[in-house]
PDB file of N, CA and C in Angstrom:
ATOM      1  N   UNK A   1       7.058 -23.759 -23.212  1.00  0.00           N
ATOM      2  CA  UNK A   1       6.294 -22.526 -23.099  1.00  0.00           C
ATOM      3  C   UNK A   1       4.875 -22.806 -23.581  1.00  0.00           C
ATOM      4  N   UNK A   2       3.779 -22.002 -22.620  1.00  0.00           N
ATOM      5  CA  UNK A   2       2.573 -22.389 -23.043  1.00  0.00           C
ATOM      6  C   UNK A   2       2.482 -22.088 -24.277  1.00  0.00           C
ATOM      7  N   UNK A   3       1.344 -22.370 -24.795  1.00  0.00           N
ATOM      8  CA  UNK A   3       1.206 -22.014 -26.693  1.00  0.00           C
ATOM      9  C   UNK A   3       0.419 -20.396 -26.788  1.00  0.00           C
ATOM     10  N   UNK A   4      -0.086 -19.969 -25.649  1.00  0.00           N
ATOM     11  CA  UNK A   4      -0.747 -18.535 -25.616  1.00  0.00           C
ATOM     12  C   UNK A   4       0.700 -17.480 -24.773  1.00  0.00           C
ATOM     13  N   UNK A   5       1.427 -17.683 -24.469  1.00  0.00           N
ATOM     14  CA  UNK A   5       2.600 -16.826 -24.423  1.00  0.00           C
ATOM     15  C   UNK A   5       3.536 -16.791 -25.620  1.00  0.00           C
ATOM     16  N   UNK A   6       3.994 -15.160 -25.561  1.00  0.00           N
ATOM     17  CA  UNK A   6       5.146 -14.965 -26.018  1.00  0.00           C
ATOM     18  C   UNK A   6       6.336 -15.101 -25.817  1.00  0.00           C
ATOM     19  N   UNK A   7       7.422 -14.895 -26.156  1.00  0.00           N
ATOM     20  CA  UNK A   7       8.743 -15.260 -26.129  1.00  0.00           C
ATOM     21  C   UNK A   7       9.154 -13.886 -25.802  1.00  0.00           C
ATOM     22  N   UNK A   8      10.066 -14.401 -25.045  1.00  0.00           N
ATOM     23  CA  UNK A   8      10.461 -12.680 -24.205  1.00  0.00           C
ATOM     24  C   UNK A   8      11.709 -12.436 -25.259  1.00  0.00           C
ATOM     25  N   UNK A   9      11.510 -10.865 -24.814  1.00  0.00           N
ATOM     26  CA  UNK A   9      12.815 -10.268 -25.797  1.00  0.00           C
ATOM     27  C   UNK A   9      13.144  -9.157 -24.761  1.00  0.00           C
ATOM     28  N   UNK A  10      14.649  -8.707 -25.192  1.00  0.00           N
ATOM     29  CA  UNK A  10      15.388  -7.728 -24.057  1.00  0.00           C
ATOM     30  C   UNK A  10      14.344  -6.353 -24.531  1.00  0.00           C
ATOM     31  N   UNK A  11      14.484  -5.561 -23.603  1.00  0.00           N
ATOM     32  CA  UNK A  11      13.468  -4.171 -24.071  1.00  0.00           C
ATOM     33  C   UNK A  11      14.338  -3.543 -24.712  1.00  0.00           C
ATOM     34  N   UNK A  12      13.648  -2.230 -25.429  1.00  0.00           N
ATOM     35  CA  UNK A  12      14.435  -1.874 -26.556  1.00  0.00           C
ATOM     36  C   UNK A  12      14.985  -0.785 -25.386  1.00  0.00           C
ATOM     37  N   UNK A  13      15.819   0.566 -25.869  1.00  0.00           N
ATOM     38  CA  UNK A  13      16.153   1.705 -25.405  1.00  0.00           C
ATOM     39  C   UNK A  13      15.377   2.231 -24.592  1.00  0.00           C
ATOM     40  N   UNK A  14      14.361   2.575 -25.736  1.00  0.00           N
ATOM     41  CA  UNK A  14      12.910   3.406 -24.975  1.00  0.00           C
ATOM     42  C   UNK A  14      12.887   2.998 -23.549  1.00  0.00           C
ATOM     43  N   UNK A  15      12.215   1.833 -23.929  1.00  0.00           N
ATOM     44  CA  UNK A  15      11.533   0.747 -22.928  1.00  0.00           C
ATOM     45  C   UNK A  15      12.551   0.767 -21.477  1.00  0.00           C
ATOM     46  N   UNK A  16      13.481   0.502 -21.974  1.00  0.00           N
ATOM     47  CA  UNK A  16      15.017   1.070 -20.620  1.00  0.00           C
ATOM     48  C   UNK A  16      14.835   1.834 -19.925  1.00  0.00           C
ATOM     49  N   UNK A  17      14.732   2.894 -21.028  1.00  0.00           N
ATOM     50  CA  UNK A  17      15.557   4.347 -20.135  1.00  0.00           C
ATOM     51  C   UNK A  17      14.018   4.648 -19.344  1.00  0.00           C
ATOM     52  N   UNK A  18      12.203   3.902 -19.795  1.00  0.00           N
ATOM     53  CA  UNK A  18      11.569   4.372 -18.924  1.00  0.00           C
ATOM     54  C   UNK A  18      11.357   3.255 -17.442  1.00  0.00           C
ATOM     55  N   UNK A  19      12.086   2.360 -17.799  1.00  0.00           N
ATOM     56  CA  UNK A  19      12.399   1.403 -16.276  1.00  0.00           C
ATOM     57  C   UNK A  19      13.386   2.107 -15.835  1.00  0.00           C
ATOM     58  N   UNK A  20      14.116   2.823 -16.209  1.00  0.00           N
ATOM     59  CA  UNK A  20      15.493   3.073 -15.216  1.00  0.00           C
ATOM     60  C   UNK A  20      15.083   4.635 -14.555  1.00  0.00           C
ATOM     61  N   UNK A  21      13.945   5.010 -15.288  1.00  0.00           N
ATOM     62  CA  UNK A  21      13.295   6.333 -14.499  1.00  0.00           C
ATOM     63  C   UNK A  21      12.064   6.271 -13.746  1.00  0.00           C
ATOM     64  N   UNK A  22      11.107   4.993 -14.142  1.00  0.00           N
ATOM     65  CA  UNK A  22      10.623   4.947 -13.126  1.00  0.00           C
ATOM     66  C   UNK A  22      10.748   4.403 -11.920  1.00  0.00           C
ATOM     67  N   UNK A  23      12.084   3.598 -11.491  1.00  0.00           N
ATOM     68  CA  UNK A  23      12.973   3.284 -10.912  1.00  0.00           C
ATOM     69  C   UNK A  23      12.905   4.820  -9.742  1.00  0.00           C
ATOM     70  N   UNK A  24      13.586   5.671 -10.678  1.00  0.00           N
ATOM     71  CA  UNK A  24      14.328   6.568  -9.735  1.00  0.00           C
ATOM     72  C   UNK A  24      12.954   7.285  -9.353  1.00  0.00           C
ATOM     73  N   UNK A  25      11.978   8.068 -10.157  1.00  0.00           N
ATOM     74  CA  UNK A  25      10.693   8.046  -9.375  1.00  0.00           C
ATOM     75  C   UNK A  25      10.230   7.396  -8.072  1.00  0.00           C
ATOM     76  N   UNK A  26      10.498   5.845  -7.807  1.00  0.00           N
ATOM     77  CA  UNK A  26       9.502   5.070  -7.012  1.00  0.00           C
ATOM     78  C   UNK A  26      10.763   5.373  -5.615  1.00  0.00           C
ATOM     79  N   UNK A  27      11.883   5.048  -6.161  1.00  0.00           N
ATOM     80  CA  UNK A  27      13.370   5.952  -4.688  1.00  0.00           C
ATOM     81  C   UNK A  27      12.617   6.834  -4.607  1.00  0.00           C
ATOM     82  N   UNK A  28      12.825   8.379  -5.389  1.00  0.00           N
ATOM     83  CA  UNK A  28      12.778   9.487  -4.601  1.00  0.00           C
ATOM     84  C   UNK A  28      11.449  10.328  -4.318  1.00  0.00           C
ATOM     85  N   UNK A  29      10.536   9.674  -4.557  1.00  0.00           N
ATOM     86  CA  UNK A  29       8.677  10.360  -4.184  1.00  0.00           C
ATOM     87  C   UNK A  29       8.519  10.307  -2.927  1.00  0.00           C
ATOM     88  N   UNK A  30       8.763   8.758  -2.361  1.00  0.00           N
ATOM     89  CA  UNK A  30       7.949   8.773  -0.878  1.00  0.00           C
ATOM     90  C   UNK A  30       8.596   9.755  -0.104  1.00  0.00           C
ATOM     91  N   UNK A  31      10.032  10.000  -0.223  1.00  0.00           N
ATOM     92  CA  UNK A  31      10.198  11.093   0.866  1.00  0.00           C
ATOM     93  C   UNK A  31       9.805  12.891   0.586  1.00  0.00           C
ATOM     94  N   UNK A  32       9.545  13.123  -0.035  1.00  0.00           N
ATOM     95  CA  UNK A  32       8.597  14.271   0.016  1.00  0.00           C
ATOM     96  C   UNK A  32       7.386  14.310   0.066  1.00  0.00           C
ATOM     97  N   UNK A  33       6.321  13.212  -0.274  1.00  0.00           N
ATOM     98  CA  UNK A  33       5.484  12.884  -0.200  1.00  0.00           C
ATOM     99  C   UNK A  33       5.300  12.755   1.348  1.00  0.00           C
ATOM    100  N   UNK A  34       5.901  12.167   1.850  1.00  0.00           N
ATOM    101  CA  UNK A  34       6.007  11.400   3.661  1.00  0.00           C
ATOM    102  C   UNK A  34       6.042  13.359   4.372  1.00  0.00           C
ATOM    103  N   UNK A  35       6.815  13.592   3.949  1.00  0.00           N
ATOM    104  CA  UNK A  35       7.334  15.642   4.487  1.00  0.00           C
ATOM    105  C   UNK A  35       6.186  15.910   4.369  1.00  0.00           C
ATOM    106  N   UNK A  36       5.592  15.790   3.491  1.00  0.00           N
ATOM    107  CA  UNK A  36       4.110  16.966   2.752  1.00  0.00           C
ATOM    108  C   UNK A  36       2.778  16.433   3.732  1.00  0.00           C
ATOM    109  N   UNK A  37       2.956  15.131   3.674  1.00  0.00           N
ATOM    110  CA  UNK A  37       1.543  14.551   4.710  1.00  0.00           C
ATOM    111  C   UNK A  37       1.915  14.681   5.910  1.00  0.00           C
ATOM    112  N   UNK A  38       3.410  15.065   6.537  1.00  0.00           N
ATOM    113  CA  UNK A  38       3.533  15.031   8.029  1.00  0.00           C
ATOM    114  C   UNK A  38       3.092  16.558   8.353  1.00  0.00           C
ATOM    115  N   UNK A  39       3.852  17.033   7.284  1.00  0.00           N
ATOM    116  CA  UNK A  39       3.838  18.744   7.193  1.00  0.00           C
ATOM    117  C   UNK A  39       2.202  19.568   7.273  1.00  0.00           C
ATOM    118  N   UNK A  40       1.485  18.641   6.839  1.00  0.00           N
ATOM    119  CA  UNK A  40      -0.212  18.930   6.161  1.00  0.00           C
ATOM    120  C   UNK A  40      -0.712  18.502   6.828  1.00  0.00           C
ATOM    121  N   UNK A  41      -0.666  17.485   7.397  1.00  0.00           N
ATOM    122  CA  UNK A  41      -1.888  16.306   8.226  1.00  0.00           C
ATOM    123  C   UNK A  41      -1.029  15.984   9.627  1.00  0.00           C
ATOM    124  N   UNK A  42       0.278  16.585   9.576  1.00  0.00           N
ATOM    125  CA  UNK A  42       0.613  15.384  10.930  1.00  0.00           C
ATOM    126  C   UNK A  42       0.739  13.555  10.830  1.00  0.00           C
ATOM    127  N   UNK A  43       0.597  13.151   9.411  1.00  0.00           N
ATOM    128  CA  UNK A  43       0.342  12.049   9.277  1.00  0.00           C
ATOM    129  C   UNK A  43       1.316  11.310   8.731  1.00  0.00           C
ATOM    130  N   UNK A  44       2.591  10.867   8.934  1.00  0.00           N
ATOM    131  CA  UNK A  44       3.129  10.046   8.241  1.00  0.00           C
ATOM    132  C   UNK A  44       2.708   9.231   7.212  1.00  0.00           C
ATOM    133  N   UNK A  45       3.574   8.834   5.889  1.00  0.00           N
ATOM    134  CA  UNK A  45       3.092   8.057   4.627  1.00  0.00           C
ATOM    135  C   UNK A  45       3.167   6.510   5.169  1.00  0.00           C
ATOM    136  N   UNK A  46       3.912   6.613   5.877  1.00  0.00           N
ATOM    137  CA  UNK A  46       3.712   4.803   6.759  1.00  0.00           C
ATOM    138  C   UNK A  46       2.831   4.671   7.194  1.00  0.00           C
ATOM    139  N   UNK A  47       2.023   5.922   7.992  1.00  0.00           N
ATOM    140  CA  UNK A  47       0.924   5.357   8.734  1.00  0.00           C
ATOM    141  C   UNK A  47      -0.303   5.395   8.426  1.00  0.00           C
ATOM    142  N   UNK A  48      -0.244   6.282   6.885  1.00  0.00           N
ATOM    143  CA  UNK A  48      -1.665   6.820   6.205  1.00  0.00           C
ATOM    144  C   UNK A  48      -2.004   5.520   5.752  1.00  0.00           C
ATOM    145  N   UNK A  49      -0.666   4.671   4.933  1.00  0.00           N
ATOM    146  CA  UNK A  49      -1.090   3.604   3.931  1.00  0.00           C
ATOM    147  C   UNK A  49      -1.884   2.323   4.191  1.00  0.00           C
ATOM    148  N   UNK A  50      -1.311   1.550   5.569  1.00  0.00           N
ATOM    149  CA  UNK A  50      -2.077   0.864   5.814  1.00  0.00           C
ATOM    150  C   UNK A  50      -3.905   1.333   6.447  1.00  0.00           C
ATOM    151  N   UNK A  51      -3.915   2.806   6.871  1.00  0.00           N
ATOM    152  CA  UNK A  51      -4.989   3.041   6.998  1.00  0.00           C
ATOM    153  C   UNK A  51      -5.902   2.919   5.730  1.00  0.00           C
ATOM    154  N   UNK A  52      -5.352   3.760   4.580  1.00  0.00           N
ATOM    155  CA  UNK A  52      -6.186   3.586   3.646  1.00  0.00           C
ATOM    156  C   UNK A  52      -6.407   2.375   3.031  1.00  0.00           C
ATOM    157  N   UNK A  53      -5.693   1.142   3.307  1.00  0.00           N
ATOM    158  CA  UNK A  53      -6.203  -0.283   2.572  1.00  0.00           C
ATOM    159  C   UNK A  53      -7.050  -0.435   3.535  1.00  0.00           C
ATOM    160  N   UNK A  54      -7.337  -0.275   5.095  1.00  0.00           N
ATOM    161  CA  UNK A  54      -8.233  -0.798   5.725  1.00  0.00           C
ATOM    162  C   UNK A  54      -9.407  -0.209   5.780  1.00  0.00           C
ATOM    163  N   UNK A  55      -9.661   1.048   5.500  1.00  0.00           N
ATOM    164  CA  UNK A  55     -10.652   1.983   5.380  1.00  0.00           C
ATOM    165  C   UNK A  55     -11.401   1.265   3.466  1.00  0.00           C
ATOM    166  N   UNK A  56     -10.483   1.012   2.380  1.00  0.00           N
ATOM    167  CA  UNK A  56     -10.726   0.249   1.171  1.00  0.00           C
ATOM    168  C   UNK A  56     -11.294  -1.389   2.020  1.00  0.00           C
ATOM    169  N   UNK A  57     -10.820  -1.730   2.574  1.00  0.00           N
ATOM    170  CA  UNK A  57     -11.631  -3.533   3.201  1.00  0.00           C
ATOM    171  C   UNK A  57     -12.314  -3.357   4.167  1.00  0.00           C
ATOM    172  N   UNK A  58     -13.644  -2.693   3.650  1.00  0.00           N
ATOM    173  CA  UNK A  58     -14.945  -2.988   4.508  1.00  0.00           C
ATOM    174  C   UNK A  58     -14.838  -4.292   5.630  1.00  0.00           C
ATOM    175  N   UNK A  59     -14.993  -5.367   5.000  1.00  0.00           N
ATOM    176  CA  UNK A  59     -14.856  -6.517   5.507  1.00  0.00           C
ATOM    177  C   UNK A  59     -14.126  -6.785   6.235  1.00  0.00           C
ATOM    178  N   UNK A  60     -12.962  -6.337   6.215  1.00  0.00           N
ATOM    179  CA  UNK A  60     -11.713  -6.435   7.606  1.00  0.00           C
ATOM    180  C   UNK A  60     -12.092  -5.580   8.938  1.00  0.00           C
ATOM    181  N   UNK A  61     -12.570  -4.539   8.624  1.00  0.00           N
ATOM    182  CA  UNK A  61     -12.873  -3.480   9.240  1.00  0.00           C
ATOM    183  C   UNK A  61     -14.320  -3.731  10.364  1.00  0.00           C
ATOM    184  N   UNK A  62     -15.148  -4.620   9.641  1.00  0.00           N
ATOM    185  CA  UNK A  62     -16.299  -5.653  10.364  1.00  0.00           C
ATOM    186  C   UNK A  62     -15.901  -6.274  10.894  1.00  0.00           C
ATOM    187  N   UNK A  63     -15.047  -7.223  10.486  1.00  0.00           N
ATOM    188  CA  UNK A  63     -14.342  -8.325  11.280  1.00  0.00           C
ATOM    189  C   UNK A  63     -13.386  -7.824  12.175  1.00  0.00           C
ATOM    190  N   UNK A  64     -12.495  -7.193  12.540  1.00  0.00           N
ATOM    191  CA  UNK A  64     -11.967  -5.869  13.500  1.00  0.00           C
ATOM    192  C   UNK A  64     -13.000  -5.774  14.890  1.00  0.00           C
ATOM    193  N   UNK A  65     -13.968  -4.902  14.072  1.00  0.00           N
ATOM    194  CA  UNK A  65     -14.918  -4.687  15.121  1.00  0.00           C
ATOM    195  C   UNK A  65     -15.781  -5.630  15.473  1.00  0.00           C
ATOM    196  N   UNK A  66     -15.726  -7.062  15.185  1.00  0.00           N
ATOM    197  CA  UNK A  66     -17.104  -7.590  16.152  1.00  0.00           C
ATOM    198  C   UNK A  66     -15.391  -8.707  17.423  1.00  0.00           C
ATOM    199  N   UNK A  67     -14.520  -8.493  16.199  1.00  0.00           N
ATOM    200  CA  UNK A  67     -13.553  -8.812  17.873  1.00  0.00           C
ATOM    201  C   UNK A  67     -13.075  -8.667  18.605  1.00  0.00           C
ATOM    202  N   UNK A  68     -13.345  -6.987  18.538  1.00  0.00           N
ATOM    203  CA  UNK A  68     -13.255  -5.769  19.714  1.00  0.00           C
ATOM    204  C   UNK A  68     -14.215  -5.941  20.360  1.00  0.00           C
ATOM    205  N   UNK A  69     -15.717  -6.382  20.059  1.00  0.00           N
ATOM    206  CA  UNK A  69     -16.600  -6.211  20.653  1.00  0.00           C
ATOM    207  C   UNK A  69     -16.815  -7.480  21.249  1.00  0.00           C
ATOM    208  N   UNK A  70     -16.581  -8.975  21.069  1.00  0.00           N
ATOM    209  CA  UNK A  70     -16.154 -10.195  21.688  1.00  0.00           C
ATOM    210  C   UNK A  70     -15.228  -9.971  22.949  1.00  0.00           C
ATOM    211  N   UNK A  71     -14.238  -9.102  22.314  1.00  0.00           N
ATOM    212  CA  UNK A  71     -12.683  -8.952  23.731  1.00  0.00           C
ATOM    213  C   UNK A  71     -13.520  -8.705  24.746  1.00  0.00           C
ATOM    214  N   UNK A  72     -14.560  -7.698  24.317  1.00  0.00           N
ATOM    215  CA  UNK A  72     -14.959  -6.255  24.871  1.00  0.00           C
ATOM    216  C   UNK A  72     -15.670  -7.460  26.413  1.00  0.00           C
ATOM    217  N   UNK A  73     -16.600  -8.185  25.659  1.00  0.00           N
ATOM    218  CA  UNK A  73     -17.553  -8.838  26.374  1.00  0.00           C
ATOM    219  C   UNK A  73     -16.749  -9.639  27.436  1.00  0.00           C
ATOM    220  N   UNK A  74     -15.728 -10.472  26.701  1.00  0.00           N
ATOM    221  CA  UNK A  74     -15.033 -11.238  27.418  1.00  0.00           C
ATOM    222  C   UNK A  74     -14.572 -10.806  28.785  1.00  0.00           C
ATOM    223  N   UNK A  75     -13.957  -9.555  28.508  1.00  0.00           N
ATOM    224  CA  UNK A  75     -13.227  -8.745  29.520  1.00  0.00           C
ATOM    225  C   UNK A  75     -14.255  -8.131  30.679  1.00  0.00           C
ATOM    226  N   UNK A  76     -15.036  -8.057  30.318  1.00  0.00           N
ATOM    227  CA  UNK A  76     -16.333  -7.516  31.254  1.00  0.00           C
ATOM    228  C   UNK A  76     -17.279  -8.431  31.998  1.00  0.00           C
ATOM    229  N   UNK A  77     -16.852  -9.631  31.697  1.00  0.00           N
ATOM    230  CA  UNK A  77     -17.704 -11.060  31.881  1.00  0.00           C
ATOM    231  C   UNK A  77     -17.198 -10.873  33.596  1.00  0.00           C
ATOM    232  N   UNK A  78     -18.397 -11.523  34.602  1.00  0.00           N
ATOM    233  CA  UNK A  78     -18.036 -11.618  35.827  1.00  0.00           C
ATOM    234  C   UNK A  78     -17.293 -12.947  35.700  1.00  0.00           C
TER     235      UNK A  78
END
């Protein structure tokens, strides 16, 4: 073991019972969550999420569009 780590130990109670609930939190959110954005927006939680990392990566989102705009050319080329 490196010399800047600790030595693991089992978690106490506490520490348990809040893994074994945020456990059941991370099961049962997305599906009301998923109801509420289809219900509100029409938008599924599957389909919001990867939008919002790509809307967060500028840079993907550039790169996206200049190879839409390459296809674009390609396809239009005599």
């Amino acid at each position: 073991m490196p010399h800047d780590e600790q030595p693991l130990h089992p978690l106490d109670q506490t520490e348990e019972m809040l893994v074994r609930a945020l456990g059941n939190v991370m099961t049962a959110l997305p599906r009301p969550v998923d109801a509420d954005m289809v219900r509100d927006g029409g938008l599924p939680l599957s389909e919001y999420t990867p939008l919002m990392f790509l809307s967060e990566a500028r840079h993907v989102l550039d790169n996206l569009s200049a190879l839409a705009a390459a296809l674009q050319r390609v396809a239009t080329a005599p």
